[in-house]
Protein backbone atom coordinates (compact mmCIF):
# COMPACT_ATOMS: atom_id res chain seq x y z
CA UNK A 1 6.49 -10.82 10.16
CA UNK A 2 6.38 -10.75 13.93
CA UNK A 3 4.53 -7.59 14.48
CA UNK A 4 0.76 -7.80 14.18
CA UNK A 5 -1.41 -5.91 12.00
CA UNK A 6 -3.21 -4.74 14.98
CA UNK A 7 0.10 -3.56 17.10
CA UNK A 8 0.99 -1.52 13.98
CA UNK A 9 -2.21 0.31 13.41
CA UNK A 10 -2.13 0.61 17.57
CA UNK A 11 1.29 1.98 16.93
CA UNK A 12 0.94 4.55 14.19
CA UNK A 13 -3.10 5.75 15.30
CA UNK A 14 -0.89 6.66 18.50
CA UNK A 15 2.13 8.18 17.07
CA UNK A 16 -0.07 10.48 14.25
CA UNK A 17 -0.88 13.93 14.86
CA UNK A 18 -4.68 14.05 15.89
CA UNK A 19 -6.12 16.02 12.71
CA UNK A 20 -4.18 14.92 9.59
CA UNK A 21 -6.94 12.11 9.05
CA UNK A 22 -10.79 12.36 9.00
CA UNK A 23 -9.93 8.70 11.03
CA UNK A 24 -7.59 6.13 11.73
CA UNK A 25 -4.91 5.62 9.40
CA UNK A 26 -5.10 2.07 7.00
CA UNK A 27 -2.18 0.26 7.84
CA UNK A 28 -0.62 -2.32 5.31
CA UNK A 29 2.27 -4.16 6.09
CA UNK A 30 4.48 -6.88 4.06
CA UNK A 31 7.70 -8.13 5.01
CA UNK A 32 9.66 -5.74 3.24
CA UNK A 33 7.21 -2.58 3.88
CA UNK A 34 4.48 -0.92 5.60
CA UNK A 35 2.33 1.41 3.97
CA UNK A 36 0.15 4.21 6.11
CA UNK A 37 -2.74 5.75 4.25
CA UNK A 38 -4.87 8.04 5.65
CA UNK A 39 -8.28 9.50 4.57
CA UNK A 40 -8.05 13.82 4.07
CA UNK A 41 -11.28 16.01 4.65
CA UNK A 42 -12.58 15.95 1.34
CA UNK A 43 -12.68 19.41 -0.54
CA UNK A 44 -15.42 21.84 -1.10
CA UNK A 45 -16.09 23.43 -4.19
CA UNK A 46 -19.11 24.85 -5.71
CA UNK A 47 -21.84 23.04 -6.78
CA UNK A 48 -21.89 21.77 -10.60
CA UNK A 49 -18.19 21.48 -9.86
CA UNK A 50 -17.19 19.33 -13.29
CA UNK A 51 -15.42 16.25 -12.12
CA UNK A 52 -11.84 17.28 -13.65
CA UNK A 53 -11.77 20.63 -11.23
CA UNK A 54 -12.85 18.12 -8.16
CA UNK A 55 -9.78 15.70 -9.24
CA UNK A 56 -7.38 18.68 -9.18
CA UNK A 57 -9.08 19.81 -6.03
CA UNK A 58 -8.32 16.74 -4.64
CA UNK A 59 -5.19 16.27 -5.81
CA UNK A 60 -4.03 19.74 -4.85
CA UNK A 61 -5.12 18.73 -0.96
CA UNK A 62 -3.18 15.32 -0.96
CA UNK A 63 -0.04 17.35 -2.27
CA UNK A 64 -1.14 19.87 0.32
CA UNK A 65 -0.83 17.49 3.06
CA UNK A 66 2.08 15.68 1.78
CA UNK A 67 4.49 19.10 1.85
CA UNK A 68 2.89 20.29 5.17
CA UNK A 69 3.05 17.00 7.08
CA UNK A 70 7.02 15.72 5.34
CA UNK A 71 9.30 16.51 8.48
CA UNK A 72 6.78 14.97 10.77
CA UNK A 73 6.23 12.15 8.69
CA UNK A 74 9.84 11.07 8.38
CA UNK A 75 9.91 11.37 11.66
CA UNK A 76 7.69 9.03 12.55
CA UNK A 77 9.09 6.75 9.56
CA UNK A 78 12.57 6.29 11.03
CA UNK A 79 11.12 5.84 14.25
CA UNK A 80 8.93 3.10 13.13
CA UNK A 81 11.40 1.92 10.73
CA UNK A 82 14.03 1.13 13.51
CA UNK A 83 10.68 -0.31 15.63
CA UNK A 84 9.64 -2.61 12.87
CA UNK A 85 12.70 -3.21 10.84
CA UNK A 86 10.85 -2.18 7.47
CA UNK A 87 10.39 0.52 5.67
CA UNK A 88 7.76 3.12 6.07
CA UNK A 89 5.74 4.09 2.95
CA UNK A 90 2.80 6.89 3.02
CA UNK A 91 -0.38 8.11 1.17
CA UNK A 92 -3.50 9.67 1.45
CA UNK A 93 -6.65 9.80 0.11
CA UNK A 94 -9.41 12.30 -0.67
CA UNK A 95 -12.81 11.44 -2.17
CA UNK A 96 -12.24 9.28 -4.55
CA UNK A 97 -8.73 10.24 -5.50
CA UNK A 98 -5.56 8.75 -3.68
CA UNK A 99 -2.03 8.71 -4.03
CA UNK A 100 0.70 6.97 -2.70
CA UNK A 101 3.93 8.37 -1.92
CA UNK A 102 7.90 7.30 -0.68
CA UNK A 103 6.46 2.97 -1.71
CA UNK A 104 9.33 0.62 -2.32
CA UNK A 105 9.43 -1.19 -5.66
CA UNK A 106 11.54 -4.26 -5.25
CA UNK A 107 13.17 -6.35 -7.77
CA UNK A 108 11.64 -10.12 -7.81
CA UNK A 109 13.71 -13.08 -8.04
CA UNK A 110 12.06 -15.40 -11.01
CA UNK A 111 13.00 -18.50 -12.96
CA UNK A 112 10.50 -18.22 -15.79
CA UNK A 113 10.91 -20.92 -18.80
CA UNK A 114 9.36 -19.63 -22.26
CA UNK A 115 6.32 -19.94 -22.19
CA UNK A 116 6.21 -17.80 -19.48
CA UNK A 117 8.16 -15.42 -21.14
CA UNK A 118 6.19 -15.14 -23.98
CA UNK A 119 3.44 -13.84 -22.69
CA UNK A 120 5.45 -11.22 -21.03
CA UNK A 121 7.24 -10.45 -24.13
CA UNK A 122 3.49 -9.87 -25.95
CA UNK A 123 2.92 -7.90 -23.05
CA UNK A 124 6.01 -5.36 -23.92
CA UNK A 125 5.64 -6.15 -27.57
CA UNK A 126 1.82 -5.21 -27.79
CA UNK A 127 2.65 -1.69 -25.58
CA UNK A 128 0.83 -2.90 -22.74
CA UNK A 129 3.73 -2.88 -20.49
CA UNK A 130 6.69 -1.20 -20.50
CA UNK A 131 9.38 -3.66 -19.90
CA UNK A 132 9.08 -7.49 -18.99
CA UNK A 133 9.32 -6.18 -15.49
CA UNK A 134 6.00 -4.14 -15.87
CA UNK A 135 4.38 -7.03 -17.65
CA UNK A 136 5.25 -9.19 -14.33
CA UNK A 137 3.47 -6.20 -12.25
CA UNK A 138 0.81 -6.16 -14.68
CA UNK A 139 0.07 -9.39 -14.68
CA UNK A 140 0.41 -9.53 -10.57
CA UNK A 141 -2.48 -6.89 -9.90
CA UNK A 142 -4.43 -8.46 -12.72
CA UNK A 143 -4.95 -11.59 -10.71
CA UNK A 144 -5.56 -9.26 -7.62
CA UNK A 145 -7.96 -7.66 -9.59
CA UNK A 146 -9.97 -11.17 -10.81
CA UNK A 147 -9.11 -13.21 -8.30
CA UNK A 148 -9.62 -11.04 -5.62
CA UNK A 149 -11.93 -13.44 -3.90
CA UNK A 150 -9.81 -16.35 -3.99
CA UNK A 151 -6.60 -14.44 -2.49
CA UNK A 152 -8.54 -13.38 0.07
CA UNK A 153 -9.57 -16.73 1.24
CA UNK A 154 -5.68 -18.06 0.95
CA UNK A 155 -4.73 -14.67 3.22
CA UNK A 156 -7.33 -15.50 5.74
CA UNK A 157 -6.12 -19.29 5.57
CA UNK A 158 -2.71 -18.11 6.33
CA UNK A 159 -3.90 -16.55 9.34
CA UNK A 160 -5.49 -19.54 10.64
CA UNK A 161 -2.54 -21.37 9.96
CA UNK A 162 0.12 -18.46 12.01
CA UNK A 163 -2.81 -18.92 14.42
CA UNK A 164 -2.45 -22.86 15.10
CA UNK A 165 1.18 -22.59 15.22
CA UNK A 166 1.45 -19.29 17.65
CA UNK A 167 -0.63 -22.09 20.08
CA UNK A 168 1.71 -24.77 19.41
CA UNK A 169 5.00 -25.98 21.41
CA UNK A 170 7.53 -23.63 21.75
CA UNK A 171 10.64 -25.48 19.81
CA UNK A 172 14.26 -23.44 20.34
């Protein structure tokens, strides 16, 4: 990934219409993807509100924004996507509620023996997942979810590392 995290947050907090966002957009990228997220003004109902009619509230403003801002925001994706050389995903979020919309789901490459399989196939087998596929995904943002801690400490070792070799010789 050439592009920094930093140039594309510069990029699209530039290139957004001032008002769609309470703030600067988050900004994920991958190698395959980057993903643009942006917080909505939260909705205002009466008080006592029950917490299904603030969901639907909620949800109702994300699809709100999503129809109102679409030409503008593919747009903006091609523009980026010819930039960047990946593909532009969206979302937003409002209160606690957020949704994601346009993200790629890739098909991964694996070499699994049985064991491995197993486990995936008592995934599918119990109804936990879907499909051996699903059970991969499910058992991808499980470790995200538990070893949170520990992933974050190999992403920010990663950076050091891109860090020491950006400052090394320049071999062509």
């Amino acid at each position: 990934m050439d592009d920094t995290l930093e140039e594309l947050q510069g990029w699209f907090a530039g290139r957004i219409p001032s008002g769609w966002f309470t703030g600067p957009p988050e900004v994920m990228a991958d190698r395959e993807e980057i993903l643009v997220v942006g917080t909505l003004p939260d909705v205002e109902l009466a008080s006592g509100a029950s917490a299904a009619t603030t969901e639907a509230a909620r949800l109702g403003r994300i699809k709100q924004h999503r129809e109102d801002t679409r030409e503008t925001r593919m747009r903006i994706a091609r523009e980026a996507e010819h930039r960047f050389r990946r593909k532009v995903s969206w979302g937003a979020r409002c209160g606690e509620v957020e949704q994601l919309f346009t993200t790629l789901s890739l098909p991964m490459m694996t070499r699994l023996r049985m064991p491995e399989r197993q486990v995936l196939d008592t995934l599918v087998d119990s109804g936990v997942a879907r499909s051996r596929s699903h059970a991969l995904a499910w058992c991808v943002k499980l470790v995200a979810e538990k070893q949170s801690e520990w992933i974050e400490e190999l992403r920010q070792a990663l950076g050091h590392v891109e860090k020491i070799r950006d400052a090394g010789p320049n071999v062509v």
